[in-house]
N, C-alpha and C. Protein backbone atom coordinates (compact mmCIF):
# COMPACT_ATOMS: atom_id res chain seq x y z
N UNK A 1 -24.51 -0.33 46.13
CA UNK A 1 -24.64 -0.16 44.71
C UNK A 1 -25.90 -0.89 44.26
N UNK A 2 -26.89 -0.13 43.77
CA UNK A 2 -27.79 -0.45 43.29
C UNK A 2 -27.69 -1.99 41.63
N UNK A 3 -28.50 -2.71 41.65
CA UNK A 3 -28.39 -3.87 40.77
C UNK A 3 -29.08 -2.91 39.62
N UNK A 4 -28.51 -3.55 38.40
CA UNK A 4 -28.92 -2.84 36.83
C UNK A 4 -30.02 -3.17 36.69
N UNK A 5 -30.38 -2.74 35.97
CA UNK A 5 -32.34 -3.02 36.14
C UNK A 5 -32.02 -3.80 34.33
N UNK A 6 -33.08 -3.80 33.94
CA UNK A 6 -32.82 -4.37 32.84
C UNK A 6 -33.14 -2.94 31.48
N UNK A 7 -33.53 -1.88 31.98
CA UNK A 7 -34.11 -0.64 31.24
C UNK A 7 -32.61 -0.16 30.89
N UNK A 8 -31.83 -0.15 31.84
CA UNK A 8 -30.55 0.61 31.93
C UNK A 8 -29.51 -0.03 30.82
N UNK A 9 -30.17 -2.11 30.79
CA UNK A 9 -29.39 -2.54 30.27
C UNK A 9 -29.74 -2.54 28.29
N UNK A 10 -30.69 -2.20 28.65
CA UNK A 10 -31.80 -2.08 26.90
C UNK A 10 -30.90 -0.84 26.22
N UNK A 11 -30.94 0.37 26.98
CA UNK A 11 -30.76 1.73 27.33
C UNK A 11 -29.21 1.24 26.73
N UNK A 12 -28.52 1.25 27.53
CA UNK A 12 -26.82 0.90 27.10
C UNK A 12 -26.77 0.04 25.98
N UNK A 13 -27.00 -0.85 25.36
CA UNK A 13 -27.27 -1.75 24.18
C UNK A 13 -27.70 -0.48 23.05
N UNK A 14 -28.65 0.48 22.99
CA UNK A 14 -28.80 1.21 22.01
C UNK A 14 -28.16 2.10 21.97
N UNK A 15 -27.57 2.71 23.10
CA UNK A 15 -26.55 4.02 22.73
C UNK A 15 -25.61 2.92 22.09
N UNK A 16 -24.91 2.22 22.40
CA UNK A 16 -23.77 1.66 22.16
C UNK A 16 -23.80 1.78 20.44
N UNK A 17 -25.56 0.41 20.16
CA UNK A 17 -25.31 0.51 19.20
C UNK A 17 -25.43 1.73 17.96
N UNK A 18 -25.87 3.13 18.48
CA UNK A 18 -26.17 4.31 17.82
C UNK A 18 -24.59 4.62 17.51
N UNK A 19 -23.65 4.25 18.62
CA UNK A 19 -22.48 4.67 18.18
C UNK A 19 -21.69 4.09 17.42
N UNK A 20 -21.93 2.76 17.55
CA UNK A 20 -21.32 2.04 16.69
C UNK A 20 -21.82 2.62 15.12
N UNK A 21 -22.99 2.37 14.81
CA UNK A 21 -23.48 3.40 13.74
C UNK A 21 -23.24 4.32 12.96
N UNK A 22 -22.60 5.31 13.75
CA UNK A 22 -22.46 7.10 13.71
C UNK A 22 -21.05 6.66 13.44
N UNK A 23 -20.31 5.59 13.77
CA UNK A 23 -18.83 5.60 13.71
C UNK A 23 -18.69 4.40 12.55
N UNK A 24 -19.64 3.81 12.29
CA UNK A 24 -19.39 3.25 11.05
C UNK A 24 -19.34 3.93 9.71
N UNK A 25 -20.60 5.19 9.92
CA UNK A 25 -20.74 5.97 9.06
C UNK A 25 -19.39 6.89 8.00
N UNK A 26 -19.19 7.01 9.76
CA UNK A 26 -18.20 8.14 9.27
C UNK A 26 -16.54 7.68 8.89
N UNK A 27 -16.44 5.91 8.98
CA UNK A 27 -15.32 5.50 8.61
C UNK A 27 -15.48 5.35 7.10
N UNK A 28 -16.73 4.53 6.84
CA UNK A 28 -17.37 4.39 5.05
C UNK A 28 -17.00 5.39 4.66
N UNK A 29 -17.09 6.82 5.37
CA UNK A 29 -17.12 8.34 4.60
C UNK A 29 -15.42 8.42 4.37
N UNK A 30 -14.38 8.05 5.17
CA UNK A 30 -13.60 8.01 5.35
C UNK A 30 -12.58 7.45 4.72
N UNK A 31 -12.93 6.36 4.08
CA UNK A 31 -12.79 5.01 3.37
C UNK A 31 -11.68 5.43 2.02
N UNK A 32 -12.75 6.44 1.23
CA UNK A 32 -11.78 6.78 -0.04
C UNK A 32 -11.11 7.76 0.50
N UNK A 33 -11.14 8.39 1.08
CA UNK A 33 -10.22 9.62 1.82
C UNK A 33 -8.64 8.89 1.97
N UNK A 34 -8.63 7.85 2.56
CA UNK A 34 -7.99 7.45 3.34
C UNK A 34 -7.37 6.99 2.22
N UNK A 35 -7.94 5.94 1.26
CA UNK A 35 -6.92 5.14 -0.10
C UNK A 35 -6.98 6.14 -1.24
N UNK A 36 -6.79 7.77 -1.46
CA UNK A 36 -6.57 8.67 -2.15
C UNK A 36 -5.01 9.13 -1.55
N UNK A 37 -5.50 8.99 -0.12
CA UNK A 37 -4.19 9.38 0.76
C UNK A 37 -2.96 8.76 -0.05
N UNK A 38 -3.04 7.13 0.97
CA UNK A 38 -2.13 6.09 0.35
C UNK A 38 -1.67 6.28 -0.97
N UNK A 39 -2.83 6.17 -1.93
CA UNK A 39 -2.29 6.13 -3.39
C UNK A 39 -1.53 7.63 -4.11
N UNK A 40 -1.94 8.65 -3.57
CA UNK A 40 -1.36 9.96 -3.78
C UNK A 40 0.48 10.22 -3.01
N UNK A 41 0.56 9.71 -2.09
CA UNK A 41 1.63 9.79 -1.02
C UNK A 41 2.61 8.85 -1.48
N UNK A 42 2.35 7.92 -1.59
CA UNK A 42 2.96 6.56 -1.86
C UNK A 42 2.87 6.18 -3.40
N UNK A 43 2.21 6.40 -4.19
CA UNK A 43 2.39 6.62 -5.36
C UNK A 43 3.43 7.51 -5.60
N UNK A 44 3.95 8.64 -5.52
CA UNK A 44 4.67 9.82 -5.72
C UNK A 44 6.00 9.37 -4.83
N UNK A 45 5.94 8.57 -3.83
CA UNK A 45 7.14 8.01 -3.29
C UNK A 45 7.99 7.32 -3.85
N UNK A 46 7.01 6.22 -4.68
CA UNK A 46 7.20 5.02 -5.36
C UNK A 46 7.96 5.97 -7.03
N UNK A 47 7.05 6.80 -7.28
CA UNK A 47 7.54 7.16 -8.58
C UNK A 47 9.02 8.29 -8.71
N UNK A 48 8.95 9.05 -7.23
CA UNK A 48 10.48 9.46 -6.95
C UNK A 48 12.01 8.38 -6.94
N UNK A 49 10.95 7.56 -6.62
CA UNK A 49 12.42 6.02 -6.00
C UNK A 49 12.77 5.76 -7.21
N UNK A 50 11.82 5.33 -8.26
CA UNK A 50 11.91 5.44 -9.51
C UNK A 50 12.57 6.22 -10.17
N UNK A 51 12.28 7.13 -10.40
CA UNK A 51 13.19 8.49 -11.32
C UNK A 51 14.67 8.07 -10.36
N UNK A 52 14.80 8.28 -9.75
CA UNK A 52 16.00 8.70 -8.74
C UNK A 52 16.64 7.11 -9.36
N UNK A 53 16.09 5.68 -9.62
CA UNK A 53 17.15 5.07 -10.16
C UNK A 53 17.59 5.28 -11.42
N UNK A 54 16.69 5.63 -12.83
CA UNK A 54 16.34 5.68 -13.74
C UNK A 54 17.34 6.88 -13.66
N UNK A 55 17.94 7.94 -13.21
CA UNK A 55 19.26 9.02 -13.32
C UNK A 55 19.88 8.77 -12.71
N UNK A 56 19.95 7.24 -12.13
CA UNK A 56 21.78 6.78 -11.81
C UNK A 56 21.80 5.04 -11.77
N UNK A 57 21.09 5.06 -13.00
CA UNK A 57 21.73 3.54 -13.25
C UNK A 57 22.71 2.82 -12.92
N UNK A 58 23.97 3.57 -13.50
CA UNK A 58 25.37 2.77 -13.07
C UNK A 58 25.35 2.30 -12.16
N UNK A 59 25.05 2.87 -10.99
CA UNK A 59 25.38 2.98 -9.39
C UNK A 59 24.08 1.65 -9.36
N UNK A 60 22.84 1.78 -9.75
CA UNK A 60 21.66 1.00 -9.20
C UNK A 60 22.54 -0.49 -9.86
N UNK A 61 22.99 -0.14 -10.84
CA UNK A 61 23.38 -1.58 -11.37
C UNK A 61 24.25 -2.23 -10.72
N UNK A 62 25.40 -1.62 -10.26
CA UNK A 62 26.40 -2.10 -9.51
C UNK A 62 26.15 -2.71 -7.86
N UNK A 63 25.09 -1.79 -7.34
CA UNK A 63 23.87 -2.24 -6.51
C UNK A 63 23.33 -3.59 -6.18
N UNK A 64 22.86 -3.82 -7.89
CA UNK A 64 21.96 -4.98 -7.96
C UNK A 64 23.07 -6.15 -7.96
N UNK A 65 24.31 -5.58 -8.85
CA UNK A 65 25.44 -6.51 -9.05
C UNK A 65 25.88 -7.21 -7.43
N UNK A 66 26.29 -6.17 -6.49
CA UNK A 66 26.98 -6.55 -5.63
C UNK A 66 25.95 -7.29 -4.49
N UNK A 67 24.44 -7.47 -4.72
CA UNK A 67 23.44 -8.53 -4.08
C UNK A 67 23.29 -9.77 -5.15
N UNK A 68 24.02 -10.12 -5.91
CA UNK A 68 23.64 -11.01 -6.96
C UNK A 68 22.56 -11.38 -7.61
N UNK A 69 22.15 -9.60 -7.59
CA UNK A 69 20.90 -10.08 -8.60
C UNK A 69 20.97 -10.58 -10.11
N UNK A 70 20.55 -11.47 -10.43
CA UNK A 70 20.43 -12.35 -12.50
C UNK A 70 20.44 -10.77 -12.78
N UNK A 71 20.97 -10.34 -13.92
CA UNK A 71 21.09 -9.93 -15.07
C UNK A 71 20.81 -8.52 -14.50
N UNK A 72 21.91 -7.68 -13.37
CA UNK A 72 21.56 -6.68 -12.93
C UNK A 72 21.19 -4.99 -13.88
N UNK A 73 21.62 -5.28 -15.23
CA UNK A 73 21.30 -4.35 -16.02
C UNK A 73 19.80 -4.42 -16.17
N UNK A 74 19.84 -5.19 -17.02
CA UNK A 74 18.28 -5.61 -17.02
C UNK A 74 17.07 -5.31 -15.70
N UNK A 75 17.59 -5.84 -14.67
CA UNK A 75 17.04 -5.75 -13.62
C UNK A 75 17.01 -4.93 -12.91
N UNK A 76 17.71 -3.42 -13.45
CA UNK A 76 17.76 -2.46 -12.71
C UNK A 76 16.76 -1.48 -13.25
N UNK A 77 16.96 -1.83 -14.68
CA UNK A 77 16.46 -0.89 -15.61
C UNK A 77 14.50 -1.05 -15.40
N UNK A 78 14.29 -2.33 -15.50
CA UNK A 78 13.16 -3.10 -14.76
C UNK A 78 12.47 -2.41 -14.08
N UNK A 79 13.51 -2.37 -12.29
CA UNK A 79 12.45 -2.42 -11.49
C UNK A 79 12.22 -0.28 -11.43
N UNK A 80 13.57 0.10 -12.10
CA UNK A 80 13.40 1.90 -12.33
C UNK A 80 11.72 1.54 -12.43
N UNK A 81 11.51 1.31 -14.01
CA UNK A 81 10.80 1.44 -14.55
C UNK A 81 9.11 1.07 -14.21
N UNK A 82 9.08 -0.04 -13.49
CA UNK A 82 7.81 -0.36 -12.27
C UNK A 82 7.96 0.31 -11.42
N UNK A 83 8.68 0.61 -10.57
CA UNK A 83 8.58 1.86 -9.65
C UNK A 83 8.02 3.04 -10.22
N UNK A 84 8.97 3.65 -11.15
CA UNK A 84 8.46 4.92 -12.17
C UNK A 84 7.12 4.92 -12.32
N UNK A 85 6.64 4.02 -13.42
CA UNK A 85 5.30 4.32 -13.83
C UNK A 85 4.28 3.81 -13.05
N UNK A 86 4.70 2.26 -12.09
CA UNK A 86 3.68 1.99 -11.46
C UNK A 86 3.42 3.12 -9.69
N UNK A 87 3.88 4.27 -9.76
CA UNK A 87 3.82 5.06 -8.70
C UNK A 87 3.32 6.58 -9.15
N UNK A 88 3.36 6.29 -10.69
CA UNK A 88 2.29 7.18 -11.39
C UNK A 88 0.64 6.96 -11.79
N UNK A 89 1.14 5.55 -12.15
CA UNK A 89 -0.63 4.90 -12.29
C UNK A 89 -0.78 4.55 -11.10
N UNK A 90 -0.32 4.71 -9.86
CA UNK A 90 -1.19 4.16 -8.39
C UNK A 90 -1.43 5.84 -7.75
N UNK A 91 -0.70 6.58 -7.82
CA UNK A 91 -1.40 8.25 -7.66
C UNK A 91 -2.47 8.11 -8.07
N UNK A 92 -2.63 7.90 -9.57
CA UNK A 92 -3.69 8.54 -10.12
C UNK A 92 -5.21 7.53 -10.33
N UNK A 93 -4.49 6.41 -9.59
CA UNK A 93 -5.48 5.17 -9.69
C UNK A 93 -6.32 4.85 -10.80
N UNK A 94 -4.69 4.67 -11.59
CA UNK A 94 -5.35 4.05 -12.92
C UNK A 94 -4.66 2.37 -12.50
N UNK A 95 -5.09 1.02 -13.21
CA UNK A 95 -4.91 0.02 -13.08
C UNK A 95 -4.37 -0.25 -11.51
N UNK A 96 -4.90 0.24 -10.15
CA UNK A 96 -4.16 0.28 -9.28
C UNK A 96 -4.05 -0.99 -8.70
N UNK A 97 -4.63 -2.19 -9.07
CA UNK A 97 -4.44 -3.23 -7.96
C UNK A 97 -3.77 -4.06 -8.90
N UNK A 98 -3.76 -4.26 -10.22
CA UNK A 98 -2.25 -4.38 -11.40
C UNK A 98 -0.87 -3.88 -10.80
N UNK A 99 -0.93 -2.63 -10.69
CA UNK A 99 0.53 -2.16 -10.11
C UNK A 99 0.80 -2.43 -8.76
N UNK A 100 -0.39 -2.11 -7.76
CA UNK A 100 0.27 -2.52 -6.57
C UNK A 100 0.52 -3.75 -6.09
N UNK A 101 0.35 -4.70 -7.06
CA UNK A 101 0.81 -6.30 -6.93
C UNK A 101 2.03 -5.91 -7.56
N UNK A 102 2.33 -5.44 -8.55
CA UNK A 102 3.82 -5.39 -9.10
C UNK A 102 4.38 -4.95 -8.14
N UNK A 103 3.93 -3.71 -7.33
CA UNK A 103 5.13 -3.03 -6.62
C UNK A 103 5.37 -3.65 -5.24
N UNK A 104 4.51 -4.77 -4.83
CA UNK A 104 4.50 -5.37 -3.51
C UNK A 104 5.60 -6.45 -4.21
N UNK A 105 5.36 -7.12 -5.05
CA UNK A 105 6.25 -8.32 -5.63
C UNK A 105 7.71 -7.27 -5.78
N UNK A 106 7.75 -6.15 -6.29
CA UNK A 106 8.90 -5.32 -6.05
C UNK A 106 9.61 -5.17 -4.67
N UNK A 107 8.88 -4.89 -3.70
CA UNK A 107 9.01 -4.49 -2.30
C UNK A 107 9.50 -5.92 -1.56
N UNK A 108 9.20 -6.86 -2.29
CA UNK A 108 9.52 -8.27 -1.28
C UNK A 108 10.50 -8.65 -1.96
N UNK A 109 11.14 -8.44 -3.79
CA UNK A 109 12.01 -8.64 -4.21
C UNK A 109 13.37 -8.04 -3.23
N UNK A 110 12.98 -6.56 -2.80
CA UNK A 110 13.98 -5.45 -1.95
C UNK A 110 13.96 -6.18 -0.47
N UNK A 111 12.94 -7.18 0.08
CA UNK A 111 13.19 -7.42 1.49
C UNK A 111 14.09 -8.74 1.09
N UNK A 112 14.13 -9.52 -0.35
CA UNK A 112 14.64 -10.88 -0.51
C UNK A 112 15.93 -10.69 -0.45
N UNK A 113 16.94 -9.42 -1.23
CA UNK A 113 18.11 -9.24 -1.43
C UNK A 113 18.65 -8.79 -0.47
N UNK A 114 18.07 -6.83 -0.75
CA UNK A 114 18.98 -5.29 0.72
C UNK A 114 18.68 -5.98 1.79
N UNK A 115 17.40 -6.64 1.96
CA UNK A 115 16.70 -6.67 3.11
C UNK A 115 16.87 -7.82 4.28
N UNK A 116 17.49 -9.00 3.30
CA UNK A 116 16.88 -10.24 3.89
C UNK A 116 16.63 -10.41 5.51
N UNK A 117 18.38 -10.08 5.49
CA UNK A 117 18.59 -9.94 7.27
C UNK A 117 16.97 -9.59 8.24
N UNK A 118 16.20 -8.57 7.87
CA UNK A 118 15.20 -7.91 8.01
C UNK A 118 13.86 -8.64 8.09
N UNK A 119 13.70 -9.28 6.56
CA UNK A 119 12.39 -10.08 6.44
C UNK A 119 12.95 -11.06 7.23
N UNK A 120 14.01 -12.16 8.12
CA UNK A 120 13.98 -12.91 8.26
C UNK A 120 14.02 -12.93 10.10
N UNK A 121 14.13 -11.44 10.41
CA UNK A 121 13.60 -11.53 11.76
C UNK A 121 12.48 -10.67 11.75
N UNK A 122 11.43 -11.42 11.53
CA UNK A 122 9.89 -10.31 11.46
C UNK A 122 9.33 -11.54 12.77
N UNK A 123 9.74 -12.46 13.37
CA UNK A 123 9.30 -12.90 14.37
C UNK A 123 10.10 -12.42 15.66
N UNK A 124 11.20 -12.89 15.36
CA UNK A 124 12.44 -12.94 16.70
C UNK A 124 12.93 -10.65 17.22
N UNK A 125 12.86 -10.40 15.90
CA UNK A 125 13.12 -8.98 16.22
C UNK A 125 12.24 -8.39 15.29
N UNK A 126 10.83 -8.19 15.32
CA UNK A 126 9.89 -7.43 14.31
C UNK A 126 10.18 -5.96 13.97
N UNK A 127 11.04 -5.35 14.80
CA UNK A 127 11.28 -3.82 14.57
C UNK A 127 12.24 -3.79 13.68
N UNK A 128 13.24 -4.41 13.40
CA UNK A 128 13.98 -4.92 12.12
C UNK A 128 13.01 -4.78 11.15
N UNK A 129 11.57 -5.92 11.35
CA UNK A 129 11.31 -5.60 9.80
C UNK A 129 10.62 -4.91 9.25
N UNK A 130 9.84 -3.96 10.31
CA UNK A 130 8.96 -2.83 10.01
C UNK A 130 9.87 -1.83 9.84
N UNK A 131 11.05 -1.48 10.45
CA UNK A 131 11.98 -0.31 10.29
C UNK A 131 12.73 -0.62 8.92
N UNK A 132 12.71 -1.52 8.15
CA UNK A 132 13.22 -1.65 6.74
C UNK A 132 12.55 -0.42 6.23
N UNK A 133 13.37 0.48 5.19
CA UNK A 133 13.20 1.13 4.03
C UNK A 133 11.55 -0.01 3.85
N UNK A 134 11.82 -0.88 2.85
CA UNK A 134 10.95 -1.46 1.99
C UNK A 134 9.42 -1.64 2.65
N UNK A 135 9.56 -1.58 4.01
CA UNK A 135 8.29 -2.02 4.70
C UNK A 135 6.71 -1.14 4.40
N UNK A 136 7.24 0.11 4.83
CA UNK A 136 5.56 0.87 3.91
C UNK A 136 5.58 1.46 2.70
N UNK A 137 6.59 1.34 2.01
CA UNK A 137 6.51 0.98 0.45
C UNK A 137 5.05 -0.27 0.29
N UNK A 138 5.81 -1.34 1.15
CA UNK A 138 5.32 -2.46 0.70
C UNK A 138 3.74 -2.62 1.30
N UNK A 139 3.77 -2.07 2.58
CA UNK A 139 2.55 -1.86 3.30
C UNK A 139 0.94 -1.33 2.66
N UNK A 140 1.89 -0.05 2.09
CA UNK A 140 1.09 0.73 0.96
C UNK A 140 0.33 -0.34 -0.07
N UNK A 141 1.49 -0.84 -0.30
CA UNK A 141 1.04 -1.56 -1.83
C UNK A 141 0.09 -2.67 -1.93
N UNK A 142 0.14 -3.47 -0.06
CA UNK A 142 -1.32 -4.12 -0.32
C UNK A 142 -2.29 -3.77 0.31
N UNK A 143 -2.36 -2.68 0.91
CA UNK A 143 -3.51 -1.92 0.89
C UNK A 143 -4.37 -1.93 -0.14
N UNK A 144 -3.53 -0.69 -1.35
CA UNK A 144 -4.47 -1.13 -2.52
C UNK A 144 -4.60 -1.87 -3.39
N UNK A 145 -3.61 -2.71 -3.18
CA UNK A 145 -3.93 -4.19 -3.60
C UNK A 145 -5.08 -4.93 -3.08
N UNK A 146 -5.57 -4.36 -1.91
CA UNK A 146 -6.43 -5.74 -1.46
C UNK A 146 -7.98 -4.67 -1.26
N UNK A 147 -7.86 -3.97 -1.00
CA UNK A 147 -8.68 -2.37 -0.78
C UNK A 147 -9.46 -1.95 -2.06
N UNK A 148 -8.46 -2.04 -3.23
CA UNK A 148 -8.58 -1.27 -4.39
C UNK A 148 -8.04 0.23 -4.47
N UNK A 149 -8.71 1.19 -5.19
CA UNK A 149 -8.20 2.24 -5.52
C UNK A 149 -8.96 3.31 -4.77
N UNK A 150 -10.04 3.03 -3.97
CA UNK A 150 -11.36 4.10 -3.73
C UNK A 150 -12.17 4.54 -4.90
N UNK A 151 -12.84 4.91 -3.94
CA UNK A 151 -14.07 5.91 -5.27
C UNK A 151 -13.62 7.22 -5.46
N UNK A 152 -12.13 8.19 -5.07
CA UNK A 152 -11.59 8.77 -5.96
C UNK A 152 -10.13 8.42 -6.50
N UNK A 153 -10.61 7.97 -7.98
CA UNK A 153 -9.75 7.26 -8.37
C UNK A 153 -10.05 7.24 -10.12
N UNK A 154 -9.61 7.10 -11.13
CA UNK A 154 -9.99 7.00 -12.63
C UNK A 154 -10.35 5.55 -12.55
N UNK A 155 -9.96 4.35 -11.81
CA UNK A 155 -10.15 3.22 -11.83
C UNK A 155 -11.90 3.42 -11.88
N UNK A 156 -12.25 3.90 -10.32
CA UNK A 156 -13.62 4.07 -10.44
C UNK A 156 -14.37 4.82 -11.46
N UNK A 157 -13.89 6.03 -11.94
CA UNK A 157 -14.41 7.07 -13.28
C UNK A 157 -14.89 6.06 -14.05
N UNK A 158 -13.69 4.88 -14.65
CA UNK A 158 -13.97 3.95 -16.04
C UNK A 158 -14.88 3.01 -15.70
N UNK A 159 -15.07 2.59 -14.41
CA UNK A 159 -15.87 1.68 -13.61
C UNK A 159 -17.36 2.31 -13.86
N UNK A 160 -17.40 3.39 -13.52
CA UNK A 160 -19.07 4.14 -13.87
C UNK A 160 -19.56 4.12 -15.19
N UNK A 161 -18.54 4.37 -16.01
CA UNK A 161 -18.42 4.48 -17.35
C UNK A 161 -18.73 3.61 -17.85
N UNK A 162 -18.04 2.85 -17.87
CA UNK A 162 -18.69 1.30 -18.16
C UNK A 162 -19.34 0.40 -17.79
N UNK A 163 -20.22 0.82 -16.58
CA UNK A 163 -21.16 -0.43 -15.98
C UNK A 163 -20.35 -1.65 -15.42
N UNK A 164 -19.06 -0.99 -14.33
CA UNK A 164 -18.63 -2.69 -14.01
C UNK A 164 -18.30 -2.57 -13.33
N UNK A 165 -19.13 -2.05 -12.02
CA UNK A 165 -19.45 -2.15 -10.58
C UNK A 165 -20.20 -3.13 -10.38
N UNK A 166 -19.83 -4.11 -9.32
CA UNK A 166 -21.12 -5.09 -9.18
C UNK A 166 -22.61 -5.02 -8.46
């Protein structure tokens, strides 16, 4: 076997980095694709879970009652209602990193009570806590929590609009 010359090794260093390049490109391109996805999918998830408590209260209340949640009327009616609208304004990426902090603080409220068993083996048995209901609810939510909304999004529209891109 012939020794690498150092041409071969120049040579491999620039394809590499051309690809690295060409594949950075096309993830940037990728980027809002990807958090239109999330926020369209998971928004509409979030805002079904919603409706669906919001036309059976009783039951959500008695729900919340029998995990001892404080003031399960209240608290049912609540989280309907952040689910509901905050899975309408994260579709449409209006205020999206507002709501998807609400709905992650929602999602960890659901791993604190239904869930606990779940959040509390995310070391010893992790498939417990990724196989929770609540987990890509919650997954979703800091995505664009931490991501933002993308550049298709009304967040960004008002952002152009108003000069408050940095």
């Amino acid at each position: 076997m012939a020794p690498t010359s150092e041409v071969q090794v120049q040579g491999t260093l620039r394809h590499t980095a051309l690809v690295y390049k060409r594949s950075s490109r096309v993830a940037t391109w990728l980027a809002p694709v990807f958090l239109l996805f999330v926020r369209l999918y998971w928004g509409w998830q979030f805002a079904q879970t919603g409706w669906g408590k919001l036309h059976s209260l009783p039951t959500v209340i008695d729900f919340f009652a029998s995990l001892g949640i404080p003031a399960p009327g209240v608290s049912a009616v609540l989280i309907a209602l952040i689910e509901f609208a905050g899975g309408i304004f994260l579709a449409f990426g209006i205020g999206s990193r507002f709501w998807a902090l609400l709905l992650a603080c929602d999602m960890m409220g659901a791993y604190l009570t239904a869930g606990r068993g779940n959040l509390f083996a995310i070391f010893s048995d992790p498939g417990k806590f990724y196989g929770d209901d609540a987990f890509t609810f919650l997954l979703a939510s800091i995505i664009v929590f931490i991501f933002g909304p993308g550049k298709i999004s009304v967040d960004d529209l008002l952002a152009d609009f108003f000069g408050l891109h940095p």
